[in-house]
Protein backbone atom coordinates (compact mmCIF):
# COMPACT_ATOMS: atom_id res chain seq x y z
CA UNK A 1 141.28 106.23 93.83
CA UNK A 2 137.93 105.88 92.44
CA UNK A 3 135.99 105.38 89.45
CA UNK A 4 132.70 107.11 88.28
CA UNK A 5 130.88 104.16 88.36
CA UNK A 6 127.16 103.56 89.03
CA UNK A 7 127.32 99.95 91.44
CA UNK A 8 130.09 99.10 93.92
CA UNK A 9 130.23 95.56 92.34
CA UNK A 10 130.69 97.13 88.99
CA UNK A 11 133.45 99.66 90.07
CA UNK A 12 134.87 96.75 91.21
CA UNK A 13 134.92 94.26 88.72
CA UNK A 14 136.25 96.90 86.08
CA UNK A 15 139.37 97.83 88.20
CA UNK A 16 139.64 93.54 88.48
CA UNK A 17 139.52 93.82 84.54
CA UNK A 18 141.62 96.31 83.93
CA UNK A 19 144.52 94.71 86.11
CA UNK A 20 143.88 90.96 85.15
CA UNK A 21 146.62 91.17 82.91
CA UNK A 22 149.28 91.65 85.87
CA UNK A 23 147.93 90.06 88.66
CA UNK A 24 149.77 87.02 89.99
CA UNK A 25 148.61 83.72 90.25
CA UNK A 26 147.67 84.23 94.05
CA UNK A 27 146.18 87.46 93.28
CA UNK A 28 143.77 86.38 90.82
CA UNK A 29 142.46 83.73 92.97
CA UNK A 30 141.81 86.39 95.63
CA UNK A 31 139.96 88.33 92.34
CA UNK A 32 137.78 85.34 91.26
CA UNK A 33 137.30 84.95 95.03
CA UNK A 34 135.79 88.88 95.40
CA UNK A 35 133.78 88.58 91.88
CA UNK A 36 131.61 85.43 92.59
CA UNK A 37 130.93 86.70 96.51
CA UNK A 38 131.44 90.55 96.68
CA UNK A 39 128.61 90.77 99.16
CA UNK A 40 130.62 88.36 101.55
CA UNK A 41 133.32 90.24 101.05
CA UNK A 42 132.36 93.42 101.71
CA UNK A 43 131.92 92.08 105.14
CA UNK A 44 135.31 90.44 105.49
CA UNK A 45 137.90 92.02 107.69
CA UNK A 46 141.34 91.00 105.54
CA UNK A 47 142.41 88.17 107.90
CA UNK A 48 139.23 86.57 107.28
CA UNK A 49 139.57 86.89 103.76
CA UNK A 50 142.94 85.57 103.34
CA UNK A 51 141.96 82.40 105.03
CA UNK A 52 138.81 81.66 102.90
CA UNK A 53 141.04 82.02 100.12
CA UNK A 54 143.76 80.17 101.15
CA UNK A 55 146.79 83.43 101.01
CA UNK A 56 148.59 85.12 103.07
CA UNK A 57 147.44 88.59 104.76
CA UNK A 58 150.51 90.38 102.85
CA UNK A 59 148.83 88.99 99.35
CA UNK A 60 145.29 90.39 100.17
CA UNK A 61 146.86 93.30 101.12
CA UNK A 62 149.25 93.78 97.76
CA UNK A 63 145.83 92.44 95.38
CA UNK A 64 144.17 95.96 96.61
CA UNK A 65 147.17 97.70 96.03
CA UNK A 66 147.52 96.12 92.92
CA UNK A 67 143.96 97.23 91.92
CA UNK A 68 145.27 100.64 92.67
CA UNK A 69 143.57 101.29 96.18
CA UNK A 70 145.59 102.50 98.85
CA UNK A 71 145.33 99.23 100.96
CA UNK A 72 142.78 96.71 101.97
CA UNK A 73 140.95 99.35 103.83
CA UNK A 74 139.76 101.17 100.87
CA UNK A 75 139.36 98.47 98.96
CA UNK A 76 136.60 96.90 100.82
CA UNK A 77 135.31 100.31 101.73
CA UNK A 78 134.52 100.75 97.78
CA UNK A 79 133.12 96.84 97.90
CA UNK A 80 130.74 98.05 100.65
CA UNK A 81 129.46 101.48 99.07
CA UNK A 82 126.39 100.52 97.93
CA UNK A 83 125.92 97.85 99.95
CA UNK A 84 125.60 99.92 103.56
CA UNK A 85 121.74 98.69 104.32
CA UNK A 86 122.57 95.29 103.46
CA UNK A 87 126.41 94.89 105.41
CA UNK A 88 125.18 97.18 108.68
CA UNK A 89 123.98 94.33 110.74
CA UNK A 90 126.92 92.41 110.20
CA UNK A 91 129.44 95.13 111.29
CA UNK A 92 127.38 96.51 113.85
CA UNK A 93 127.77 93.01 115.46
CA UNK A 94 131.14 92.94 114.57
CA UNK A 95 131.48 95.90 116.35
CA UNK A 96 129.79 94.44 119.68
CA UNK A 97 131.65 91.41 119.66
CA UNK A 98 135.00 93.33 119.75
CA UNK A 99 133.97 94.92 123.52
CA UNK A 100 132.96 92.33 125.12
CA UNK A 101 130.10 92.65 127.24
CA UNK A 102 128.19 90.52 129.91
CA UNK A 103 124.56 88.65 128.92
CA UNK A 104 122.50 90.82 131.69
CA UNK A 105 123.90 93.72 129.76
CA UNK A 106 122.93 92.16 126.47
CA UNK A 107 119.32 91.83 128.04
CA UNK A 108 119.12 95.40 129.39
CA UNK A 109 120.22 96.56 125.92
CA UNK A 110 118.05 94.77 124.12
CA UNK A 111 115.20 95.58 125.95
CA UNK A 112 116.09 98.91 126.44
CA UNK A 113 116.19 99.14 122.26
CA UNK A 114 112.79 97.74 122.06
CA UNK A 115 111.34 100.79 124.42
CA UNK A 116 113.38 103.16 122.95
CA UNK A 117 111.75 101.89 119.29
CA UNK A 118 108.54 101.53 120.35
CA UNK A 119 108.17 105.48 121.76
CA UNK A 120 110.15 106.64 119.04
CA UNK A 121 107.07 104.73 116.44
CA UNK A 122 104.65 106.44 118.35
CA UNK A 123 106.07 109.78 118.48
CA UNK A 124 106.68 109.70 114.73
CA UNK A 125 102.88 108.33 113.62
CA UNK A 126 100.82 109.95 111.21
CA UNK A 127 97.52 109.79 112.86
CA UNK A 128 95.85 110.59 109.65
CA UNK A 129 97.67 107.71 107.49
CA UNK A 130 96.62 105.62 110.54
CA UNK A 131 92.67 106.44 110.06
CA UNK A 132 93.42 105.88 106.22
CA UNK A 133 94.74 102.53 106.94
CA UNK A 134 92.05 101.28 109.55
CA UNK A 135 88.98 102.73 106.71
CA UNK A 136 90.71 100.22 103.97
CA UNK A 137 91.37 97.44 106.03
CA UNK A 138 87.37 97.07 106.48
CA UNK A 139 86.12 98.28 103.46
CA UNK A 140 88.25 95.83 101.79
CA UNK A 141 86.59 92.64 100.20
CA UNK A 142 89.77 90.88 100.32
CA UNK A 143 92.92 91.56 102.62
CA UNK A 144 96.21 89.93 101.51
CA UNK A 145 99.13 90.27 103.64
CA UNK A 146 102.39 89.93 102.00
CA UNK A 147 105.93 89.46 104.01
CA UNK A 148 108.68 86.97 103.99
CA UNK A 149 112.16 86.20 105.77
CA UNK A 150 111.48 87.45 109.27
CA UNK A 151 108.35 89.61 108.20
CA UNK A 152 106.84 86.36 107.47
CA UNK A 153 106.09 85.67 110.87
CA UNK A 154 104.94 89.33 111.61
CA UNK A 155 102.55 89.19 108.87
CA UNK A 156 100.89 85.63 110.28
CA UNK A 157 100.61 87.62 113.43
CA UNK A 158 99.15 90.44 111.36
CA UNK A 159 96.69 87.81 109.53
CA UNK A 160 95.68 86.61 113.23
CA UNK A 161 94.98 89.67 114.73
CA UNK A 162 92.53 90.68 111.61
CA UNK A 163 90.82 87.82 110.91
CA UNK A 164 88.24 88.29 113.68
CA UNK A 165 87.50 91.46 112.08
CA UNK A 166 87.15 91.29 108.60
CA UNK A 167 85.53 88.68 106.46
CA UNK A 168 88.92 87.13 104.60
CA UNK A 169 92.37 87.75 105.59
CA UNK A 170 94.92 85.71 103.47
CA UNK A 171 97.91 84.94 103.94
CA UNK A 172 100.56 84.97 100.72
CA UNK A 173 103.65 83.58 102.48
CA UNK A 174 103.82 80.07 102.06
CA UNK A 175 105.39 76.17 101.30
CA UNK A 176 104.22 77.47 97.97
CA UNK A 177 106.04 80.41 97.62
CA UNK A 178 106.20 83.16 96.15
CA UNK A 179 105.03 82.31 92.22
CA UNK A 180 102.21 80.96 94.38
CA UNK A 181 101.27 84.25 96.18
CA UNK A 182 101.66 85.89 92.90
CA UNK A 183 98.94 83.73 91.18
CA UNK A 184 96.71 84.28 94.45
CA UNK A 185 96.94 88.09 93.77
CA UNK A 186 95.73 87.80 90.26
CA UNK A 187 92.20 87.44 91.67
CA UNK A 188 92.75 90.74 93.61
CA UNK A 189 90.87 93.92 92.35
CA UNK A 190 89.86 97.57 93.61
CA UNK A 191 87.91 96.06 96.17
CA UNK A 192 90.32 94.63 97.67
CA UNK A 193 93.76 95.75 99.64
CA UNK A 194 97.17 94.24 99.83
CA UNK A 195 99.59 95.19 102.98
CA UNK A 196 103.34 94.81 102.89
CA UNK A 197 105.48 94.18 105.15
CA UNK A 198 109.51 94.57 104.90
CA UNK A 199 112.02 96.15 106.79
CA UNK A 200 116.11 96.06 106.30
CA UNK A 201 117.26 93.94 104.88
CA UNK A 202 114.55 94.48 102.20
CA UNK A 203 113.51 91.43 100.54
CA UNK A 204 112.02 91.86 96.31
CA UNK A 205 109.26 89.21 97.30
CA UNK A 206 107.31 91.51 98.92
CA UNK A 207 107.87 94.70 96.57
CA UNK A 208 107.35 92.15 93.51
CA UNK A 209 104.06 91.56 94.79
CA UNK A 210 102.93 95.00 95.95
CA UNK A 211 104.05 96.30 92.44
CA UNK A 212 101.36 93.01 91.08
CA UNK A 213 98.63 94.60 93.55
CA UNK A 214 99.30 97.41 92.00
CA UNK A 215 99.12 96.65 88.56
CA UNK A 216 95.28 94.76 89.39
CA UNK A 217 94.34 97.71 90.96
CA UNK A 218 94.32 97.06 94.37
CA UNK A 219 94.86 99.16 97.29
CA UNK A 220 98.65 98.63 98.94
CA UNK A 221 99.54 99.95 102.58
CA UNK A 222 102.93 99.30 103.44
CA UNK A 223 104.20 98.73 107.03
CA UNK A 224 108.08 99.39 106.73
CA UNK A 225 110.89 101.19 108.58
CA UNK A 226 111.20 104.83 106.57
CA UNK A 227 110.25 107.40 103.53
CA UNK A 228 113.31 105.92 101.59
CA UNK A 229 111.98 102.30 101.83
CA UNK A 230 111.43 100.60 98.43
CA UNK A 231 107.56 99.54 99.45
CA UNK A 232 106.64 103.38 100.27
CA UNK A 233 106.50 104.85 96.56
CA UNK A 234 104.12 101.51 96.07
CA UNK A 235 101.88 102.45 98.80
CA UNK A 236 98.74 104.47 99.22
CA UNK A 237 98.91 104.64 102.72
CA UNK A 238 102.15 104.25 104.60
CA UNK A 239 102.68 103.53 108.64
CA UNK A 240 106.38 103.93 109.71
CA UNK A 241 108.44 101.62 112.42
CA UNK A 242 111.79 102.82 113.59
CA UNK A 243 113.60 98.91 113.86
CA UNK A 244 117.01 99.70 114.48
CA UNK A 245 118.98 97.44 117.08
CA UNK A 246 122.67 96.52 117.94
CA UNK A 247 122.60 92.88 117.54
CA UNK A 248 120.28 91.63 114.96
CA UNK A 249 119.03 92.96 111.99
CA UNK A 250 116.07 94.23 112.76
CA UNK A 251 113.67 94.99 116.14
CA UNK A 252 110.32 93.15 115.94
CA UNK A 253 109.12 94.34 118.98
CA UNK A 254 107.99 97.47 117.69
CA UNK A 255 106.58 96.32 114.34
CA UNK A 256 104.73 93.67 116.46
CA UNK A 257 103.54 97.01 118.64
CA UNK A 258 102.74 98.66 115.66
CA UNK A 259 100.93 95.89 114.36
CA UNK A 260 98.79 95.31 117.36
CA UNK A 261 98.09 99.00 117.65
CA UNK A 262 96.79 98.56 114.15
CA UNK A 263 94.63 95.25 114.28
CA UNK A 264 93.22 97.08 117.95
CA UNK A 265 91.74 99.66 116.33
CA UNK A 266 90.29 97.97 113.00
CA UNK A 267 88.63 95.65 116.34
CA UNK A 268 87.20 98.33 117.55
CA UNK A 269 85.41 100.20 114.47
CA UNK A 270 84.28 97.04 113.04
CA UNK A 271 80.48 96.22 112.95
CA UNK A 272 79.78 93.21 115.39
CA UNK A 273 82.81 93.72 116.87
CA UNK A 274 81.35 91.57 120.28
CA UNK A 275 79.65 89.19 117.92
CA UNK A 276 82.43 88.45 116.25
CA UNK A 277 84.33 88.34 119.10
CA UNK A 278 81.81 85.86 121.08
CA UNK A 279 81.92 83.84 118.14
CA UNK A 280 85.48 83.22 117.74
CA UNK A 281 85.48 82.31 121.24
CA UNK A 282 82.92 79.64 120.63
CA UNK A 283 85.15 78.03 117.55
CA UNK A 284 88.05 77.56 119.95
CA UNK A 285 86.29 76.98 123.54
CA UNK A 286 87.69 72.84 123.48
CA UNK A 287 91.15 74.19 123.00
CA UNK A 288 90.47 76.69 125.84
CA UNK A 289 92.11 74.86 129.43
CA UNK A 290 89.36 75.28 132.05
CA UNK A 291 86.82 76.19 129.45
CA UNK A 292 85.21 72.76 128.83
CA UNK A 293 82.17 72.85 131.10
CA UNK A 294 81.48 76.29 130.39
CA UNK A 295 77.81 76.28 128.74
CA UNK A 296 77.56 77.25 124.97
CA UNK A 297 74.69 79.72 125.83
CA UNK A 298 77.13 81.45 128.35
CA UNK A 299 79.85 82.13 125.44
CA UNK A 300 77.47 83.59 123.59
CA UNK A 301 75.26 85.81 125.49
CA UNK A 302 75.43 89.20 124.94
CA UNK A 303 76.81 91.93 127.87
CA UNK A 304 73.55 93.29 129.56
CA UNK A 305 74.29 96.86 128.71
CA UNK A 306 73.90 95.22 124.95
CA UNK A 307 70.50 93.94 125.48
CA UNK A 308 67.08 95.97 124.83
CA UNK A 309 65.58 97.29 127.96
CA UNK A 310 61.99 95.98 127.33
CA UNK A 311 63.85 92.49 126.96
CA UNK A 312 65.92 93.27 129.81
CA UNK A 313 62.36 93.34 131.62
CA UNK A 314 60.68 90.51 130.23
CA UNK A 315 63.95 88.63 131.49
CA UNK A 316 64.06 89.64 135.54
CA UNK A 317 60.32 89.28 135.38
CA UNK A 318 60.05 85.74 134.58
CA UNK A 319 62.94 85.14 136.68
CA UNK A 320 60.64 86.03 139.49
């Protein structure tokens, strides 16, 4: 049976209501149980659950009959309705665990995923939102990357592979979080562009803030898995990454691909690209093994084909 409701955890938690009066003692500890963690739950095969709770299989079993559901089966399959982005990792590694399967094949499959993600991002590019995004990354005044969880540390890698090309790249994720980030993008504007990153599991940090950059009218291009994503309807420019993978929750490999397809060509339309380049090398040349006795004018020099010709000249002549 099944109710009209909006939610899964309010379908729930009204058939919980309705029965409270004739639930046993054991049954409505299994209830309080399902109303303070219905997310756990909903990923809880019915062993599992009776032993968190401390009952036997046979009482989890007669609770969902007792909430009118055929059995524990479609109870938890009503729990999970609404939750399907959010439980899929979970039982998609519930899944692989129950064939078990040797670590060289967990290697080839993983690996094989990440290829198989990575052409499928490619084939599936709009080449158009891609110009869109490279033209507002350096016509921005400010860039302000946004992404936290796992995203966190795509977006530092994100930050990295900009800052050589544009004049300030900031990171929002930090010790300080989010209020933090939030305060930071009050000083944003329309000259300035804020890109999100977030994939499934989507996290609100990062749609809070786009919604923010929004609101101080600043540019937003999302980097997230699909159409249906809650950062697209935020964007102005969208680029898609397919992410999906057996045994975690998402595949960075292609959003890291993605990302360094991305900060490659903003590198190679921006002005003083080699300049900047040379430059960057020079800031980190002690940290550089090998690079210690390498001559600051050598860093620096520009590749002949850069030089005038009339200087080239002047240059072999006094060499002579």
């Amino acid at each position: 049976m099944s109710t009209n409701a909006d939610t899964t955890g309010t379908t729930v938690a009204q058939r919980i209501a309705q029965a409270l009066p004739r639930l046993t003692r054991s049954h409505r500890q299994v209830a309080d149980y399902v109303l303070e963690h219905p997310l756990q739950v909903a990923t809880l095969p019915i062993d599992e659950l009776a032993a968190v709770v401390g009952v036997s299989v046979a009482t989890a079993n007669r609770f969902a009959r007792a909430l009118d559901f055929d059995g524990y089966a479609t109870f938890r399959a009503e729990l999970v309705r609404g939750f399907e982005s959010l439980v899929a990792p979970v039982e998609r590694l519930r899944g692989n665990l129950e064939h078990p399967t040797t670590v060289a094949e967990v290697f080839a499959t993983a690996l094989d995923e990440s290829r198989r993600n990575i052409e499928a991002t490619r084939q599936s590019l709009d080449y158009a939102a891609c110009e869109a995004a490279v033209q507002r990354i350096l016509k921005a005044r400010s860039v302000y990357i946004g992404g936290f969880g796992a995203s966190a540390w795509l977006a530092g890698l994100l930050q990295h592979g900009l800052d050589g090309s544009c004049n300030d790249v900031r990171m929002l994720s930090s010790v300080s979080g989010v209020t933090h980030a939030a305060r930071t993008l009050m000083h944003a504007g329309p000259q300035d562009l804020f890109i999100g990153l977030t994939f499934p599991r989507y996290l609100t940090d990062t749609v809070a803030l786009a919604q923010i950059a929004r609101g101080q009218g600043c540019a937003v291009l999302a980097l997230t898995d699909r159409p249906s994503s809650p950062l697209a309807p935020l964007a102005d420019v969208a680029l898609y990454c397919q992410t999906e993978t057996s045994y975690r929750p998402n595949c960075e490999t292609s959003v890291l691909a993605l990302i360094e397809a991305l900060t490659s060509a903003v590198a190679l339309r921006a002005p003083r690209a080699v300049q900047s380049a040379s430059r960057i090398l020079q800031a980190v040349r002690p940290w550089l093994h090998g690079a210690q006795g390498l001559a600051r004018a050598e860093l620096s020099a520009q590749p002949p084909s850069t030089a005038p010709a009339g200087a080239r000249k002047k240059k072999k002549k006094s060499s002579q």
